[in-house]
Protein backbone atom coordinates (compact mmCIF):
# COMPACT_ATOMS: atom_id res chain seq x y z
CA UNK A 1 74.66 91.54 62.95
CA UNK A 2 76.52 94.98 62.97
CA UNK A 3 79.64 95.67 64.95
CA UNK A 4 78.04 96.66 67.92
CA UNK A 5 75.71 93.43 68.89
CA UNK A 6 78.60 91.41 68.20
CA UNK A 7 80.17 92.83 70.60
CA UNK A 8 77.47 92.60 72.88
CA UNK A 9 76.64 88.75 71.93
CA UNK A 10 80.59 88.18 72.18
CA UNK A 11 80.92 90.07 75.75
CA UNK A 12 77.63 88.14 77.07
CA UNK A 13 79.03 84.51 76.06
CA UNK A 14 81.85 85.48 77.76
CA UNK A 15 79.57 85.69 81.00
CA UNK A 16 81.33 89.54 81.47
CA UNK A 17 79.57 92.56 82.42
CA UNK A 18 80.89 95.71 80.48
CA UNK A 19 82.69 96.65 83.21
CA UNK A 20 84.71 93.48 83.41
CA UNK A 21 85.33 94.36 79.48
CA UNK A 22 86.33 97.13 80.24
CA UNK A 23 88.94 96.53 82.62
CA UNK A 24 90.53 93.77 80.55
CA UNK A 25 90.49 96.57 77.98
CA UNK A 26 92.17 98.99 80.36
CA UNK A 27 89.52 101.50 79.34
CA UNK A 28 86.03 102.91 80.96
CA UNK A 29 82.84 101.33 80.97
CA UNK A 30 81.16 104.10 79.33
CA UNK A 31 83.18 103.52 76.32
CA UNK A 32 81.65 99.59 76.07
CA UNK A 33 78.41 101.14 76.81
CA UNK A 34 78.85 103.63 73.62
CA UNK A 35 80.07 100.73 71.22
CA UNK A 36 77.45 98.27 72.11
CA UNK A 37 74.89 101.16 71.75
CA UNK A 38 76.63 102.01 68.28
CA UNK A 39 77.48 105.08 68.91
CA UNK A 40 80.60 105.16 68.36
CA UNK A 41 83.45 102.45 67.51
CA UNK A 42 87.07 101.96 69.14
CA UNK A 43 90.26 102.53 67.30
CA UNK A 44 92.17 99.72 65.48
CA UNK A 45 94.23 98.82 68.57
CA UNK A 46 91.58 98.25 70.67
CA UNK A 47 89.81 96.13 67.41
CA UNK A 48 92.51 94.30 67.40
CA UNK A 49 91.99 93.65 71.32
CA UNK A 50 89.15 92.48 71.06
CA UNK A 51 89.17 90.01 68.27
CA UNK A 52 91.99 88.60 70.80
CA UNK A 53 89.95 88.69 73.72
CA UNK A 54 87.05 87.19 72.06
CA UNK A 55 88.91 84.97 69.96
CA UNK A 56 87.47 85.69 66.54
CA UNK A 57 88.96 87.41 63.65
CA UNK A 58 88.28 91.26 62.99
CA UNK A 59 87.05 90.36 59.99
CA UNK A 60 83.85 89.23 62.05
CA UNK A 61 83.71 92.37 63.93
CA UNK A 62 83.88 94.67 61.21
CA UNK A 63 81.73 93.43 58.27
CA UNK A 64 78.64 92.98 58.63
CA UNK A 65 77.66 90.37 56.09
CA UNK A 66 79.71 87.62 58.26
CA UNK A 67 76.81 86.69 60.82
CA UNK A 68 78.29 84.04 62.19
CA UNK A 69 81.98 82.97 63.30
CA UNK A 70 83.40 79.43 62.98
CA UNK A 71 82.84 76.77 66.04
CA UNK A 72 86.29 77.64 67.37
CA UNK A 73 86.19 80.76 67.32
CA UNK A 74 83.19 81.57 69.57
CA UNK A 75 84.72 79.40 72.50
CA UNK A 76 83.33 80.39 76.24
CA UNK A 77 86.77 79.48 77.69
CA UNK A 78 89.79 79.91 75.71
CA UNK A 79 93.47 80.31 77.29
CA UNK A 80 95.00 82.76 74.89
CA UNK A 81 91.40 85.04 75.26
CA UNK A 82 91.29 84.53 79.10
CA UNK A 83 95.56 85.54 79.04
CA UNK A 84 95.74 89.45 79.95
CA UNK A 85 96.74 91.82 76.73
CA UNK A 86 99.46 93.86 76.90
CA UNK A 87 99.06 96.94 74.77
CA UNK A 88 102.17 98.88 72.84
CA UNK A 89 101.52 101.65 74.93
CA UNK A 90 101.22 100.30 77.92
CA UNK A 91 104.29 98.40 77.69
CA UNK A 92 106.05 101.27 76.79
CA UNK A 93 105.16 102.91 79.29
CA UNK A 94 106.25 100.12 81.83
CA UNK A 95 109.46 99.84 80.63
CA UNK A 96 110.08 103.34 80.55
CA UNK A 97 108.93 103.38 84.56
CA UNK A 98 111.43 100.54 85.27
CA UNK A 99 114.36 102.19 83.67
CA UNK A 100 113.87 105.01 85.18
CA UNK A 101 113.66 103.38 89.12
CA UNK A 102 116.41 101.17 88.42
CA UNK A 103 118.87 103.62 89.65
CA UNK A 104 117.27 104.49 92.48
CA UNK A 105 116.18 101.19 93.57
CA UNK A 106 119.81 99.98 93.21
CA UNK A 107 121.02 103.02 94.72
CA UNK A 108 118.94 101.95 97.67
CA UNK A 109 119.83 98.73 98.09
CA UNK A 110 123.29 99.26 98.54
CA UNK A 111 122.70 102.27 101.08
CA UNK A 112 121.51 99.32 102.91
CA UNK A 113 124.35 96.87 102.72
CA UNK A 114 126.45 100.20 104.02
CA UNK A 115 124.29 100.96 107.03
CA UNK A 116 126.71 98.73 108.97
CA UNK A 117 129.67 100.91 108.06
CA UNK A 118 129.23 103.93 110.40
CA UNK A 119 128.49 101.22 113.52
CA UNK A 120 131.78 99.18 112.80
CA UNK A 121 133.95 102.03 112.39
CA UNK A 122 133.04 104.14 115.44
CA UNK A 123 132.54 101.09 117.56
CA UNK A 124 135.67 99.75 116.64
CA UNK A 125 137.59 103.73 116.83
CA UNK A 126 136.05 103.43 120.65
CA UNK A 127 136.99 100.15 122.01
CA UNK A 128 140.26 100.37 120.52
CA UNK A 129 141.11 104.27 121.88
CA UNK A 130 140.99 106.22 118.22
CA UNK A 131 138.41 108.61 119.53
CA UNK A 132 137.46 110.18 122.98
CA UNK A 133 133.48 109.11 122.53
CA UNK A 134 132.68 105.71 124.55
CA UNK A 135 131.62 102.71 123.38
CA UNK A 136 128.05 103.27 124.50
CA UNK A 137 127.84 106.45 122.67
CA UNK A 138 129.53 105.08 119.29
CA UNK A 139 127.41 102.25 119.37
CA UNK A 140 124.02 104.17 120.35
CA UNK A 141 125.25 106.77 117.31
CA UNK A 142 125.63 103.72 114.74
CA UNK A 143 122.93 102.25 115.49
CA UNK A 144 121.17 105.45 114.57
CA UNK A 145 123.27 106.02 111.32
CA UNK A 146 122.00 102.41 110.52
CA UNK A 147 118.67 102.54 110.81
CA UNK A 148 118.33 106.65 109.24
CA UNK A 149 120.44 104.90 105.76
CA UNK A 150 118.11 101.29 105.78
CA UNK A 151 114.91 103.81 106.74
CA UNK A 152 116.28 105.99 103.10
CA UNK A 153 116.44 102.97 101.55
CA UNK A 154 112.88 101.17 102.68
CA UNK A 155 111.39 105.35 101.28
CA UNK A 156 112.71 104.67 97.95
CA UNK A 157 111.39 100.89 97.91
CA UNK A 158 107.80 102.04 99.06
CA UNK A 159 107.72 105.23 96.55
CA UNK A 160 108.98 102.94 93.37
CA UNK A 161 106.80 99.87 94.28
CA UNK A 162 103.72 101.90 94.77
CA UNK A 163 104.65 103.96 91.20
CA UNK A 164 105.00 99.81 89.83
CA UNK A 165 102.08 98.10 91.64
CA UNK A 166 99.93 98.47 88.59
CA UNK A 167 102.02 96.42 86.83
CA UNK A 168 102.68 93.55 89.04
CA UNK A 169 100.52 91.19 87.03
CA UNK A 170 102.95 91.05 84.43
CA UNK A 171 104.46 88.90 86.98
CA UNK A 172 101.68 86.89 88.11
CA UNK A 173 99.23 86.18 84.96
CA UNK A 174 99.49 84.84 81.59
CA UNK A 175 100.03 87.46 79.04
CA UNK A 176 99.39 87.82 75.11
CA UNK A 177 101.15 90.74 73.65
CA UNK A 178 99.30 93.22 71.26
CA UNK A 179 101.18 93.12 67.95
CA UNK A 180 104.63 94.49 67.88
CA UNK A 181 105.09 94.34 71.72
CA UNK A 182 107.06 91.23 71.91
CA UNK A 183 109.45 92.34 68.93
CA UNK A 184 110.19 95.87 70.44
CA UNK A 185 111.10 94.05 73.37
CA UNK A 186 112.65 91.89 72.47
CA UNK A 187 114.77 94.55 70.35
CA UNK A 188 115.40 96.59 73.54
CA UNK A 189 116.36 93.00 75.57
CA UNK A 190 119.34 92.94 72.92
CA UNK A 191 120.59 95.97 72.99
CA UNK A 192 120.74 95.78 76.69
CA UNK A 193 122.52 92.59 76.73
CA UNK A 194 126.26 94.17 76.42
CA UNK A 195 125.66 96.11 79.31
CA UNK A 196 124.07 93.47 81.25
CA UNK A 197 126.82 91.14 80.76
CA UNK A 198 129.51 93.66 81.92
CA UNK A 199 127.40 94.91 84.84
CA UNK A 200 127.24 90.95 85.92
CA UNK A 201 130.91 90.60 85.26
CA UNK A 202 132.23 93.20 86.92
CA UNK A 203 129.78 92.88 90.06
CA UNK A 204 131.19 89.67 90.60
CA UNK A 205 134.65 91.03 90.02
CA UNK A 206 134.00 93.65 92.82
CA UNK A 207 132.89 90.08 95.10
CA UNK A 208 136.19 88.14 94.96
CA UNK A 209 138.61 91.30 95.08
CA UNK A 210 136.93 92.96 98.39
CA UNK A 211 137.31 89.58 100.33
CA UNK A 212 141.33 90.39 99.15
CA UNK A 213 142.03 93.03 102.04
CA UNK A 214 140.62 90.98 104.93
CA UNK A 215 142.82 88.21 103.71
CA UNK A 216 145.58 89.80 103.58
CA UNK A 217 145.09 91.22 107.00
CA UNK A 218 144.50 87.64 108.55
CA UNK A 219 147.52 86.14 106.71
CA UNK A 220 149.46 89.23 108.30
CA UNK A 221 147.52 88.90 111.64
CA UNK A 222 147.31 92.49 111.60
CA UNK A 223 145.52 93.86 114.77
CA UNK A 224 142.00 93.84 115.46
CA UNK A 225 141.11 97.43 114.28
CA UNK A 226 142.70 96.74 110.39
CA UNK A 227 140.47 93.53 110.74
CA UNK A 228 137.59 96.23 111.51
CA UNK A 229 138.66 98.03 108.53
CA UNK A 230 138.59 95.42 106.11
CA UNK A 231 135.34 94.37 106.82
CA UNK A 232 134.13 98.07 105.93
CA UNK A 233 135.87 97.55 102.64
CA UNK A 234 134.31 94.57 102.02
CA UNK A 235 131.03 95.83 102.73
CA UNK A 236 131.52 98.68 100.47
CA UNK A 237 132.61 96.36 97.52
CA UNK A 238 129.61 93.97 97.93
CA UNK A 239 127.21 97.27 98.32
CA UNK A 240 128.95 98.40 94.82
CA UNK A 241 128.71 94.85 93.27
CA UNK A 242 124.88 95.02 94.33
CA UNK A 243 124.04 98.14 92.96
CA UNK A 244 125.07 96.97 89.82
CA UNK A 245 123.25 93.53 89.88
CA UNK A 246 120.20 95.16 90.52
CA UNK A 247 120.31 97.66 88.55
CA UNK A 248 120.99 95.56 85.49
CA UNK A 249 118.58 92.70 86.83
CA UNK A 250 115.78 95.00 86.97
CA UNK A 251 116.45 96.71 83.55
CA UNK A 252 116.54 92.97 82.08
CA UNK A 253 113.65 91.93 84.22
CA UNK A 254 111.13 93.95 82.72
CA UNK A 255 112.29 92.84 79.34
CA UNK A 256 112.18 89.05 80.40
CA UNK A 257 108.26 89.90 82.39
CA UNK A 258 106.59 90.82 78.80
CA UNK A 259 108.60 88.53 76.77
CA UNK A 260 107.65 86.09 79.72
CA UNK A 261 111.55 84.47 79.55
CA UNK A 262 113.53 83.82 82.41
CA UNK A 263 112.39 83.72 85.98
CA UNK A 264 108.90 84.83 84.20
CA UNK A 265 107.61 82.06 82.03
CA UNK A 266 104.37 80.64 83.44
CA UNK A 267 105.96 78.01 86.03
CA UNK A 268 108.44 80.05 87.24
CA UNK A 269 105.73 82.58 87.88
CA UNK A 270 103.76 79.52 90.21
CA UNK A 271 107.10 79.44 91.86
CA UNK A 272 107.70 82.75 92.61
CA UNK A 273 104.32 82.99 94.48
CA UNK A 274 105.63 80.32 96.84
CA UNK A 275 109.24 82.21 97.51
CA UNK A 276 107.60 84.96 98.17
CA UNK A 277 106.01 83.77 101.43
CA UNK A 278 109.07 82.10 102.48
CA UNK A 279 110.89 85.12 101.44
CA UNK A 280 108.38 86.94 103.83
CA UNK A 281 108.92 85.04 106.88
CA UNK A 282 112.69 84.52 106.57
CA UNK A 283 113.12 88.71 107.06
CA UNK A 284 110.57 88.62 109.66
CA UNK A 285 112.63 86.21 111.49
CA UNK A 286 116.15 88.26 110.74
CA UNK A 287 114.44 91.11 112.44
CA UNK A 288 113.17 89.72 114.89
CA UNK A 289 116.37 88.39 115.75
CA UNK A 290 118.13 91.82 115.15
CA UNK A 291 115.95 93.91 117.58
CA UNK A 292 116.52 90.63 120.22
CA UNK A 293 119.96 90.28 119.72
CA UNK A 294 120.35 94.04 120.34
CA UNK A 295 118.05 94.38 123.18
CA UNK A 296 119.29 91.87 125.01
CA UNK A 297 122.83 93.02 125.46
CA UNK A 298 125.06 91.85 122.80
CA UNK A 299 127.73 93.42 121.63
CA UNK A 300 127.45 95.61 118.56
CA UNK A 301 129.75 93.20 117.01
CA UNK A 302 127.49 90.74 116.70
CA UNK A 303 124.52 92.60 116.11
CA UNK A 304 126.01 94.90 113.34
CA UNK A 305 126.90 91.16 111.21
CA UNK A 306 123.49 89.90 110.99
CA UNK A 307 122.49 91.81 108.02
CA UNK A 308 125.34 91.03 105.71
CA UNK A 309 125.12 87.10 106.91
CA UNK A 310 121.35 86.92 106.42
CA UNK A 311 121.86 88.61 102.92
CA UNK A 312 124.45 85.87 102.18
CA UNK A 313 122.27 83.09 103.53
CA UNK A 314 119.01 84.39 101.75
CA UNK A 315 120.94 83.92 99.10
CA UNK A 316 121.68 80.58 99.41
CA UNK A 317 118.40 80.21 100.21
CA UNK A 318 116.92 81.15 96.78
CA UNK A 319 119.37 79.10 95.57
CA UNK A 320 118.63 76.06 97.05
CA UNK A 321 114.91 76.42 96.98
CA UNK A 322 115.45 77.35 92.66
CA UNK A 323 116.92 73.67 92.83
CA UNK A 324 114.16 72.12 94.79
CA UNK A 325 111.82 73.72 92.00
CA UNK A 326 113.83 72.46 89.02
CA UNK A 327 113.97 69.22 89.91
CA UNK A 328 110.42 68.98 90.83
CA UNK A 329 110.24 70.19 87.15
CA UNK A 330 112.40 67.70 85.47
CA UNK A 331 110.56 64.95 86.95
C-alpha cells in the first residue's frame, strides 16, 4: 500500500470520517480528501501527527514496501491516539494570546475589587457632613460608579474569553504534545518562575500590610469616617495584590495547561469541571443577594461589603472544596 490508502485504511479503522480527521488535525477536509486521493501529501509536522494519531510509526506511512504494521500498532482504541495533539504552532500561538490578556484580565479584576471605593467614600463624606450632596444622592452616584467599573471589567472578561475559547480544551481533554512543545514550555515555565515567585510574594505582602491602617485606626478608636477610610485602603491593597496574582497565575497557567502540571493534570481537570458548577451557582446566589439586599432598603453599608466578603469566602470555598478533592484522592 502507498501513503495514501494507508491513510485511508488507518482513518476508516478508526471509524472517522475525513472530516473528523480533519478536525483532530486542525486542518480542512479537502486536504484529507487530496492525500487519500494521492494528490498531494502533508508536510512533516502533520506526518508526524498522524503516525501519533494513528499510532503507527512514519516509517509505515512513508515507504511503501512496509504493507503491514505490527498488532499494536493498528489498535481501534488507543489513549495516547484518542489524546488531542498539540502542535508547535499552535501552542505558540496560545501562549502568546495568554501573555498578552494577562494584563488586561488582571487589570480587570482589580477594577472590580475597587468598584466599592467611590460608594464608601461619598457615602461615608455624606452621612458624616464632608460634602453638601445627601446621602441618597452619594449612594445612588456610587452605586452607579460601581456597577460602570465591574460593567469595564465583565467587557474585558467577555472580549479575552471569547479571543481564548478555542483553546479551552487544553483544560478539559487529554493532550499529547507534538515534538518540542513540552520542552519549549517547559523552557518558558522556568524562566517565568523568578517573576512568579516575586509577584506571589509581594501580593501577599500587599495582604497583611493593608489590614495595618484599619488596625491601627481601631486600636486608636479613631472616628467612624478614618474607619471608612481604611477600608478604601484596604480595598485598594487587596485590588493591587490581585492584579498581581492573576496576572502571574495566568502567565503560569498556560505553561502548567500544555505541560498538563498543576491544577491541569488529568484529575484535577475532572475536578475542575465540578467547581465550576458550584462556582456558577455560588455568584448567582451573591447577586442575587446584592440586588435584594439593595432593593430592599439596606443601607449602602451593608450592601457595598458583600463583594469583598463573598470574594474572601469564595475563597475559602475553593479551598475547602481542593481538600475535599485531595483526600478523596489519597484514599
Amino acid at each position: 500500500m502507498n501513503f495514501s490508502e494507508k491513510v485511508m485504511v488507518l482513518r476508516k479503522k478508526k471509524g472517522w470520517s475525513q472530516e473528523e480527521l480533519a478536525d483532530k488535525l486542525d486542518i480542512s477536509r479537502q486536504s484529507v480528501s487530496k492525500w487519500e486521493s494521492g494528490t498531494s501529501i502533508p508536510d512533516i509536522d502533520k506526518i508526524i501527527m498522524l503516525s501519533q494519531l494513528f499510532a503507527v510509526s512514519t516509517d509505515y506511512l512513508l515507504k511503501e514496501e512496509t504493507e503491514e504494521a505490527e498488532p499494536a500498532e493498528l489498535e481501534v482504541v488507543s489513549e495516547e491516539a484518542e489524546a488531542k495533539i498539540v502542535s508547535m504552532e499552535e501552542a505558540d500561538r496560545f501562549l502568546n494570546l495568554t501573555k498578552r490578556f494577562a494584563l488586561p484580565r488582571a487589570a480587570a479584576t482589580a477594577l472590580c475589587v475597587l468598584s466599592p471605593i467611590p460608594l464608601l467614600l461619598l457615602g461615608g463624606m455624606a452621612e458624616y457632613g464632608k460634602m453638601l450632596l445627601s446621602e441618597d444622592m452619594a449612594g445612588g452616584i456610587g452605586v452607579a460608579i460601581l456597577l460602570v467599573l465591574v460593567a469595564m471589567g465583565v467587557a474585558v472578561f467577555v472580549f479575552t474569553g471569547t479571543q481564548l475559547e478555542k483553546y479551552e480544551y487544553l483544560e478539559k481533554e487529554k493532550l499529547t504534545l507534538q515534538y518540542g512543545v513540552k520542552g519549549m514550555a517547559a523552557k518558558k515555565k522556568e524562566a517565568f518562575s523568578w517573576t512568579y515567585n516575586m509577584g506571589i510574594t509581594v501580593g501577599t505582602v500587599l495582604c497583611i500590610l493593608g489590614v495595618v491602617p484599619t488596625m491601627l485606626a481601631a486600636a486608636f478608636t479613631a472616628e467612624d469616617f478614618v474607619l471608612i477610610i481604611c477600608v478604601t485602603v484596604l480595598l485598594g491593597f487587596v485590588a493591587a495584590a490581585v492584579f498581581l496574582f492573576v496576572w502571574v497565575e495566568s502567565i503560569r497557567g498556560s505553561y502548567d495547561k500544555l505541560l498538563q502540571e498543576g491544577d491541569y493534570t488529568e484529575e484535577k481537570k475532572a475536578e475542575a469541571q465540578k467547581i465550576s458548577l458550584i462556582s456558577g451557582a455560588y455568584w448567582c446566589l451573591v447577586v442575587a443577594a446584592f440586588l435584594g439586599l439593595g432593593l430592599g432598603g439596606y443601607e449602602w453599608k451593608t450592601v457595598a461589603l458583600i463583594w469583598p466578603v463573598a470574594a474572601l469566602l469564595f475563597g475559602a470555598l475553593l479551598c475547602i472544596l481542593k481538600a475535599v478533592f485531595n483526600n478523596k484522592r489519597r484514599k
